[in-house]
Protein backbone atom coordinates (compact mmCIF):
# COMPACT_ATOMS: atom_id res chain seq x y z
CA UNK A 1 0.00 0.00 0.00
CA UNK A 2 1.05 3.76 -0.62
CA UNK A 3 0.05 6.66 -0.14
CA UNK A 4 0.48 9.57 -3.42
CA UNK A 5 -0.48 13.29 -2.89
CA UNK A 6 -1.76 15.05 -6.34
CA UNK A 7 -1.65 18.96 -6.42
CA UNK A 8 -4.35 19.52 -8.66
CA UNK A 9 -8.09 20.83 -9.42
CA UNK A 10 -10.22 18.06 -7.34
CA UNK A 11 -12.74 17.50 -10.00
CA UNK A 12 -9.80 17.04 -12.74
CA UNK A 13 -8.18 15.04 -10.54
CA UNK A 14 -10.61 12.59 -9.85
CA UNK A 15 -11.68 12.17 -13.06
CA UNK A 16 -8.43 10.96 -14.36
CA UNK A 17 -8.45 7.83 -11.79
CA UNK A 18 -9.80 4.93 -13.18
CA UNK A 19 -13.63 4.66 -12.53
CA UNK A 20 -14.44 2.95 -9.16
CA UNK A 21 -10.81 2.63 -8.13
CA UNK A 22 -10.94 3.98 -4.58
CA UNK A 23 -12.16 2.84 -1.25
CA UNK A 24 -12.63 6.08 0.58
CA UNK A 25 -12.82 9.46 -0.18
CA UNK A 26 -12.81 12.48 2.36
CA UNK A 27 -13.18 16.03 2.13
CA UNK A 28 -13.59 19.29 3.78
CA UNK A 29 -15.00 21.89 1.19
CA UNK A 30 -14.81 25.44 1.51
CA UNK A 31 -17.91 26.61 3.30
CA UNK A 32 -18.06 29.07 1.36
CA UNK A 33 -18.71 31.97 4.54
CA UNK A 34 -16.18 34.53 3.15
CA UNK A 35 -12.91 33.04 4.49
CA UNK A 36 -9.43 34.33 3.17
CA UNK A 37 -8.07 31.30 1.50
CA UNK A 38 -5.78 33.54 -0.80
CA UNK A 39 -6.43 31.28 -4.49
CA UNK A 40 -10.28 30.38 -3.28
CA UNK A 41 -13.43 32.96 -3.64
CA UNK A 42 -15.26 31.33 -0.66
CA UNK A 43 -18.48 33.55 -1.59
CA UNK A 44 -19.99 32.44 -5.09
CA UNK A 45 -23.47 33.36 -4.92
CA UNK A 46 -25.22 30.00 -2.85
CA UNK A 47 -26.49 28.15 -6.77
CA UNK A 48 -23.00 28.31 -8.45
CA UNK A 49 -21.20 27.59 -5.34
CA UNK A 50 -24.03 24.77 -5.16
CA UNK A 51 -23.36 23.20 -8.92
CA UNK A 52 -19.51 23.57 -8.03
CA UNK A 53 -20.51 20.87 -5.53
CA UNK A 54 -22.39 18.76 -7.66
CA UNK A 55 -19.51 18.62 -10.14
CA UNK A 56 -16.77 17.71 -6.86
CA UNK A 57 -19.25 14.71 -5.99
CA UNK A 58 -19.99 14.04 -10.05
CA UNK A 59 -15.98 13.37 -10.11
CA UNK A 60 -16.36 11.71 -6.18
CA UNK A 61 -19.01 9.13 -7.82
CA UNK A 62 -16.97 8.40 -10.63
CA UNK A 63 -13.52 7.11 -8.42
CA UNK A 64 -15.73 5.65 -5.79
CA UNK A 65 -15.73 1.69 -5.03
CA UNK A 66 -19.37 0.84 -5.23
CA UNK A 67 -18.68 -0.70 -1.73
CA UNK A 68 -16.57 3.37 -0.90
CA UNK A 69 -17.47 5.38 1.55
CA UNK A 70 -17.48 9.40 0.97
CA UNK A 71 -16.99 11.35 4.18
CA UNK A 72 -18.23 15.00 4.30
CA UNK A 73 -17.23 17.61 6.50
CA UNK A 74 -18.93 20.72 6.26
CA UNK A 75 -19.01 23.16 8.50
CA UNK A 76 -21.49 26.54 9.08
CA UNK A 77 -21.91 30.41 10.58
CA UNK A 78 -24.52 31.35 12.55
CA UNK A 79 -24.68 34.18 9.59
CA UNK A 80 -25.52 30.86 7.09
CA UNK A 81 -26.52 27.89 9.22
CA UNK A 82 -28.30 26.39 6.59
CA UNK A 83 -24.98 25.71 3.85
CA UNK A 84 -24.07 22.36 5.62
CA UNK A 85 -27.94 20.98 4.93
CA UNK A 86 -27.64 22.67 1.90
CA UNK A 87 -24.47 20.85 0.95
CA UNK A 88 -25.79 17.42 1.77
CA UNK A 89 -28.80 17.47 -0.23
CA UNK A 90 -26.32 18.63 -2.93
CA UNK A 91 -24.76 14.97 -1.97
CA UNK A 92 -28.06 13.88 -1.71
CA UNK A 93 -28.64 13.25 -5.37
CA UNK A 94 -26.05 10.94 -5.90
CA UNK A 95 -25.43 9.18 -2.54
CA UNK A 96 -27.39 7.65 0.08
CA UNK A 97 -26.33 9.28 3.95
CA UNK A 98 -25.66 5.64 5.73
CA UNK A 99 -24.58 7.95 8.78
CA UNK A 100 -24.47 11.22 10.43
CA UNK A 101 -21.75 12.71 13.33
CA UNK A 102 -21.43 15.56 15.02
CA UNK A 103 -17.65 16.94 15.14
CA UNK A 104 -17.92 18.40 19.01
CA UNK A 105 -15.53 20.70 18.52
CA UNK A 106 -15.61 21.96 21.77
CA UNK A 107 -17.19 21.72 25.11
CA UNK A 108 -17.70 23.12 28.74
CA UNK A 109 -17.21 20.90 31.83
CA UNK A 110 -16.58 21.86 35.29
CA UNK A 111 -15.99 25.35 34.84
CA UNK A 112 -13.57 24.32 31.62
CA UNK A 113 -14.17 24.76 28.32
CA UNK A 114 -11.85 22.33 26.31
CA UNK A 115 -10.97 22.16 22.56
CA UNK A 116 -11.09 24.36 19.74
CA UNK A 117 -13.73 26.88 18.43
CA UNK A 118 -13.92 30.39 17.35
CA UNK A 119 -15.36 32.59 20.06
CA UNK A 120 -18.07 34.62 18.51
CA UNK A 121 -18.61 38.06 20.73
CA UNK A 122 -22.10 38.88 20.37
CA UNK A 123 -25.54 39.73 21.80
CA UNK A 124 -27.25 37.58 18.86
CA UNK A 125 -25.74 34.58 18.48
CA UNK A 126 -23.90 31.64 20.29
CA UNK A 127 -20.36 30.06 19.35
CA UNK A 128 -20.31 27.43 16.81
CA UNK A 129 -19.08 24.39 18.63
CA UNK A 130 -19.64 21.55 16.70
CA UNK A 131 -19.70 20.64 12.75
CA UNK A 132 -21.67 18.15 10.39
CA UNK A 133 -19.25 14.98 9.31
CA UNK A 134 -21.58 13.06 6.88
CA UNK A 135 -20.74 9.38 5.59
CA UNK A 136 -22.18 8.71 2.42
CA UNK A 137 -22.08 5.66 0.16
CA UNK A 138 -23.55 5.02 -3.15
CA UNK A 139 -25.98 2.09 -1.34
CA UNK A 140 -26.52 3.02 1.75
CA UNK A 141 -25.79 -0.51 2.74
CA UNK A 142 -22.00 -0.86 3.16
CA UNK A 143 -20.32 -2.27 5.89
CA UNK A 144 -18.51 -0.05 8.58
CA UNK A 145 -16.26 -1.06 11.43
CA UNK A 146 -18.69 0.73 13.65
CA UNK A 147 -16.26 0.86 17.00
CA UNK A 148 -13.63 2.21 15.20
CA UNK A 149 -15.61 5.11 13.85
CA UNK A 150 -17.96 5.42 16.79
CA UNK A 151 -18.19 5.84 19.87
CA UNK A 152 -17.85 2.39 21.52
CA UNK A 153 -20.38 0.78 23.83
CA UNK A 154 -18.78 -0.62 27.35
CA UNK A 155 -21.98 -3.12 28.02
């Protein structure tokens, strides 16, 4: 087994791997809130940021392993909580969501609040602490090695 890094346009990318070559594919889009990524606009109006998608998991369905798993990370703003949703039902129209998580991305116990968020200061809204982490498959009926992806179950 290795491991090969490609610097190049996602879409292109996966298109030039042989059709249903790959057992897992994972990504992170931009959110598309604004952010400074420097080579990115991360604020197309919501439809062509939208069909962007559908291209990215076009190319996704076309490497995946009918028996693949596509993990989805997508993040939101209390400014635009809906782009996540918005995002999977993008996904939606190829894939089948098999499972849903929660990234807790921070939390508050004892009087401690422990790992990592940006603080939002305001009167309106609270800090986003957590993000959507969607696993898709092309079935919906693909076997997962549950305890190593969840959270496991002392009884």
């Amino acid at each position: 087994m290795f491991n090969k890094i490609l610097n190049q346009d996602c879409v292109a990318g996966m298109l030039g791997l042989p059709a249903k070559s790959i057992d897992i594919v994972t990504t992170s889009p931009p959110y598309n809130l604004g952010i400074n990524y420097g080579v990115y606009q991360d604020d197309l109006p919501r439809q062509e940021y939208l069909t962007w998608l559908n291209s990215v998991f076009a190319a996704v369905d076309h490497c995946l392993k009918d028996q693949g798993h596509f993990w989805l990370n997508v993040g939101y703003s209390n400014v635009d909580p809906w782009v996540a949703m918005d995002v999977a039902q993008v996904a939606r129209k190829r894939f089948v969501l098999q499972n849903s998580f929660v990234w807790v991305k921070s939390i508050y116990v004892n009087g401690k609040t422990s790992g990592h968020f940006k603080p939002v200061n305001s009167k309106r809204f609270a800090s986003p602490t957590w993000e959507h982490h969607f696993h898709f498959t092309k079935t919906g009926n693909v076997e997962i090695d549950r305890l190593a992806v969840g959270v496991p179950y002392e009884y």
